[in-house]
N, C-alpha and C. Protein backbone atom coordinates (compact mmCIF):
# COMPACT_ATOMS: atom_id res chain seq x y z
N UNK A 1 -12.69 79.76 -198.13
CA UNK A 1 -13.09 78.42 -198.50
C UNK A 1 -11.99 77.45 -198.09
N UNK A 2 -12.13 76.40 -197.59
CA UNK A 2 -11.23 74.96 -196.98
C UNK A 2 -10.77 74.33 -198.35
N UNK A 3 -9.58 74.31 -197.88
CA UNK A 3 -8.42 73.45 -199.05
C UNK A 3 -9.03 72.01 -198.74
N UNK A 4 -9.32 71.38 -199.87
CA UNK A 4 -9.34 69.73 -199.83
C UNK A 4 -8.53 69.30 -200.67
N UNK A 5 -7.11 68.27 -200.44
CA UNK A 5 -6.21 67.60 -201.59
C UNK A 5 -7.46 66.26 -201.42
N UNK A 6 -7.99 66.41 -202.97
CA UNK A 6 -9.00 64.85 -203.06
C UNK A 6 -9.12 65.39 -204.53
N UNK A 7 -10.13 63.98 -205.14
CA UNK A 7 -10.65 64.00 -206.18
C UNK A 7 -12.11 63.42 -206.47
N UNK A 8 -12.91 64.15 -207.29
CA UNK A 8 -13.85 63.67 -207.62
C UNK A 8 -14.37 63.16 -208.71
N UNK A 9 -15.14 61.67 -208.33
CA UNK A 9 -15.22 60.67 -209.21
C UNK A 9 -16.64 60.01 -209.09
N UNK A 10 -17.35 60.39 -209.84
CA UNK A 10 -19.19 59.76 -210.11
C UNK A 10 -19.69 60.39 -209.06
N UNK A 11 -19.78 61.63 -208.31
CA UNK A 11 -19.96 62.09 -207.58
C UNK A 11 -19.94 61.61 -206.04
N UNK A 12 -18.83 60.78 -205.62
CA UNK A 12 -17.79 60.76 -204.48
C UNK A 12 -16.88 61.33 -204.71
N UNK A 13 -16.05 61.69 -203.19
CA UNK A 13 -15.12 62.23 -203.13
C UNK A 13 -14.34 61.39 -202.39
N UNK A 14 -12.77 61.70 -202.55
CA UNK A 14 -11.41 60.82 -201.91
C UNK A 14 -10.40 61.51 -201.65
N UNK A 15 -10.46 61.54 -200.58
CA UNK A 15 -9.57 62.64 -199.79
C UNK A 15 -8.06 61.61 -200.01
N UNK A 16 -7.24 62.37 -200.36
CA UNK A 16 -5.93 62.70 -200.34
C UNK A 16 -4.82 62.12 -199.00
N UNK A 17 -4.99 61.22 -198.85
CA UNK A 17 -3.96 61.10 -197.00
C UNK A 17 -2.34 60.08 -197.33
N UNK A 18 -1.65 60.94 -196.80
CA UNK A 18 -0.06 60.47 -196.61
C UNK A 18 -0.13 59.57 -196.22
N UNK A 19 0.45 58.44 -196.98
CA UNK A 19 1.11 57.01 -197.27
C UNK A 19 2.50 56.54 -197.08
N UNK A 20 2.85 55.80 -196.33
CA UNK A 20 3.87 55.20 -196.22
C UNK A 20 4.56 54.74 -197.06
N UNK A 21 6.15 54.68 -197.36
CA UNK A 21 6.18 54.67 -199.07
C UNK A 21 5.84 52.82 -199.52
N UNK A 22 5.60 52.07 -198.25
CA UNK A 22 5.07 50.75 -198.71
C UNK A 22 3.76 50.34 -199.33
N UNK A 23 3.01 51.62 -198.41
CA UNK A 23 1.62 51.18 -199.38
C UNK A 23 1.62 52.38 -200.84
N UNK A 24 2.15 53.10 -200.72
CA UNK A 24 2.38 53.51 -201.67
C UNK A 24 2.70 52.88 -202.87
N UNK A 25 4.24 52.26 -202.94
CA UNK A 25 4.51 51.00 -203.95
C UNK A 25 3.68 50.06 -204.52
N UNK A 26 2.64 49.97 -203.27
CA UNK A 26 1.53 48.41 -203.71
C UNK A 26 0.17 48.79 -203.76
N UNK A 27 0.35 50.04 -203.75
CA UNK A 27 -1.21 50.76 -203.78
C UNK A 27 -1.94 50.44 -202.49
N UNK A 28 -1.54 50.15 -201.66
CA UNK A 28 -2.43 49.39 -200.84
C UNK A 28 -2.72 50.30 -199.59
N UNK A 29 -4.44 50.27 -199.67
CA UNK A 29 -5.05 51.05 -198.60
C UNK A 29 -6.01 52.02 -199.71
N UNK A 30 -5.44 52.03 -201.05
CA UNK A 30 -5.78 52.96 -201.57
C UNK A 30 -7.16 52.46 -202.94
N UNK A 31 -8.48 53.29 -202.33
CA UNK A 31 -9.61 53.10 -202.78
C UNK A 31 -9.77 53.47 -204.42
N UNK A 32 -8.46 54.00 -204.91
CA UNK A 32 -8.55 54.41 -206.73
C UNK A 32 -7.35 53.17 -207.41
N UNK A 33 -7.15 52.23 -206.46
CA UNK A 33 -5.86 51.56 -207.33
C UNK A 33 -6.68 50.54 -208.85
N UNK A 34 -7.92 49.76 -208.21
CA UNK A 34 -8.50 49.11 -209.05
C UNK A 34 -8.56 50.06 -210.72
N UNK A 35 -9.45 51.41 -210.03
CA UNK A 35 -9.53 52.53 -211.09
C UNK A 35 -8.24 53.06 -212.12
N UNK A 36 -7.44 52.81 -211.47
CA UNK A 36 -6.04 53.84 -212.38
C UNK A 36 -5.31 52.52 -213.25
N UNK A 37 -5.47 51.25 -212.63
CA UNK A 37 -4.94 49.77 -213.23
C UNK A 37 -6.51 49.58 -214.72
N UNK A 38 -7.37 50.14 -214.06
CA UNK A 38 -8.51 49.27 -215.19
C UNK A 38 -8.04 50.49 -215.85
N UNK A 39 -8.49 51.56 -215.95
CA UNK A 39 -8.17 52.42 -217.16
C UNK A 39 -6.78 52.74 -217.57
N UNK A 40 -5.90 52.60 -217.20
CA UNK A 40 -4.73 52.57 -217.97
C UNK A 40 -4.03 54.05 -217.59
N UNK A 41 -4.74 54.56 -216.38
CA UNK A 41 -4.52 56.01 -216.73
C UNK A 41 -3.20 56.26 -215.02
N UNK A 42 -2.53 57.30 -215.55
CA UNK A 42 -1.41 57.48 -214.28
C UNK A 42 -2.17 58.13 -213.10
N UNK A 43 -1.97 57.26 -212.63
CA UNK A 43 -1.76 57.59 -211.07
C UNK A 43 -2.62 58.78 -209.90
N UNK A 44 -3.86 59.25 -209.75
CA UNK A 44 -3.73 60.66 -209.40
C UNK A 44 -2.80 61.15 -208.01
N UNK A 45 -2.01 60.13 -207.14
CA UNK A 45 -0.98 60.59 -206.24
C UNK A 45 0.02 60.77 -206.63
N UNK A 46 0.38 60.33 -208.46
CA UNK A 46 1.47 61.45 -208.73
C UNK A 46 1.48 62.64 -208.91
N UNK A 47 0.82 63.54 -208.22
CA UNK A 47 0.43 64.92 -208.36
C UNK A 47 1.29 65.06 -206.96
N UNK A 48 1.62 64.51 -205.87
CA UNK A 48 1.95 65.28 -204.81
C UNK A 48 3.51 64.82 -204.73
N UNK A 49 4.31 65.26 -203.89
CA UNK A 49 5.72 64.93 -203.99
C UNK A 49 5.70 63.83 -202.96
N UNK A 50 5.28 63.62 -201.78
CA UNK A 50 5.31 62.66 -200.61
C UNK A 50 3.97 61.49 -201.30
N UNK A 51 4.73 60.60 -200.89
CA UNK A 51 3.22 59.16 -201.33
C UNK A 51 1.83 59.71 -200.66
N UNK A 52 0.96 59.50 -201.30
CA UNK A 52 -0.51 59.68 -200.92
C UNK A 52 -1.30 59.07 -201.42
N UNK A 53 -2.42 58.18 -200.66
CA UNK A 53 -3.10 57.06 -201.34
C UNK A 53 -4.86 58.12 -201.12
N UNK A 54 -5.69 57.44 -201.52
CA UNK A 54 -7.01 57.69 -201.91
C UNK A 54 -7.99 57.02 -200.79
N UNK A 55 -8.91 57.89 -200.05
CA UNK A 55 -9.84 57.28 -199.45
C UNK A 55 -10.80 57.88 -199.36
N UNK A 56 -12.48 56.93 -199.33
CA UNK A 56 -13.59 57.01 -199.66
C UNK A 56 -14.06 58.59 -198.63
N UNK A 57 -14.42 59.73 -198.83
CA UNK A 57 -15.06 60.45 -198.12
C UNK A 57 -15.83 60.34 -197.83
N UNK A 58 -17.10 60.22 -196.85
CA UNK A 58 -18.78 59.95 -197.50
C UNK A 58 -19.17 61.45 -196.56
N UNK A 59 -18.41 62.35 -195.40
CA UNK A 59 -18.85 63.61 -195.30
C UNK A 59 -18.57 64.35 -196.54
N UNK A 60 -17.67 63.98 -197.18
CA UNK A 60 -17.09 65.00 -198.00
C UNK A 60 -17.82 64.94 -199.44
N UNK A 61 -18.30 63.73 -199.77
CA UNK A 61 -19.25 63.29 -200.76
C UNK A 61 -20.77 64.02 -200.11
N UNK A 62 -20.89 63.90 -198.76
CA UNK A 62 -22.67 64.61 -198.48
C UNK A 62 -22.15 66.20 -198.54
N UNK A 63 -21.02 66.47 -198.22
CA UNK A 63 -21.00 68.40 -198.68
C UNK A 63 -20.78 68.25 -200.14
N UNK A 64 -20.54 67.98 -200.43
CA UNK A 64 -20.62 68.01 -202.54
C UNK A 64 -21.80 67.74 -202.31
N UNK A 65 -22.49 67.12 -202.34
CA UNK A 65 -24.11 66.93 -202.86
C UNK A 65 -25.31 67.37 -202.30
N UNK A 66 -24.96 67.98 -201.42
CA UNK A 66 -25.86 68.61 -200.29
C UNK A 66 -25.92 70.08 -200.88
N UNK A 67 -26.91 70.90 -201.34
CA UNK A 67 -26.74 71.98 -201.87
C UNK A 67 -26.68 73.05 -200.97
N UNK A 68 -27.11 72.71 -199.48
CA UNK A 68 -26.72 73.47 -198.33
C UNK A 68 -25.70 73.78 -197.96
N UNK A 69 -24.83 72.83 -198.35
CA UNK A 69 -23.87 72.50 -197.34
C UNK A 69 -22.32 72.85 -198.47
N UNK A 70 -22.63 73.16 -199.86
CA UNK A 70 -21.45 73.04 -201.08
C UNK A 70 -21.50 74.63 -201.32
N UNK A 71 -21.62 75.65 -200.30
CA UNK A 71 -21.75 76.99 -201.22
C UNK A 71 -20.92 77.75 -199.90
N UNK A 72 -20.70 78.77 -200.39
CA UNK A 72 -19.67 79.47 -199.86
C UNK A 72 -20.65 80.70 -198.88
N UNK A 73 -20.40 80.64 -197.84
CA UNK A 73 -20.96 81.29 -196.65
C UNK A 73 -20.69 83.26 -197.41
N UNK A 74 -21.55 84.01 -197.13
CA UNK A 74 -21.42 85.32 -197.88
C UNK A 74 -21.11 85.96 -196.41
């Protein structure tokens, strides 16, 4: 099975991609900053050691929801 660094949220997904430590600082580029400021909640790119900001998947959102396409080949 394929490693994805992302997270899932209302059933999209947001892939995980290395950030420069400027947009990092200002959130900027990054599709969860509104989300982590309205709820009060830390950060989910403090999980990795190098800056990493959040962006919209929409293949990666149609293999999550695609029941073809979300199961593991036998």
């Amino acid at each position: 099975m394929e490693k994805i660094n992302g997270i899932c949220i209302d059933g999209k997904m947001y892939e995980a991609k290395p950030a420069t430590v400027i947009e990092e600082k200002a959130c900027w580029g990054c599709e969860l900053a509104g989300l982590c400021k309205s709820m009060f909640m830390s950060p989910p790119c403090r999980i990795f050691k190098e800056p990493h900001i959040f962006r919209h998947s929409p293949e990666l959102t149609e293999r999550l929801n695609n029941p073809d396409t979300n199961t593991e080949k036998k």
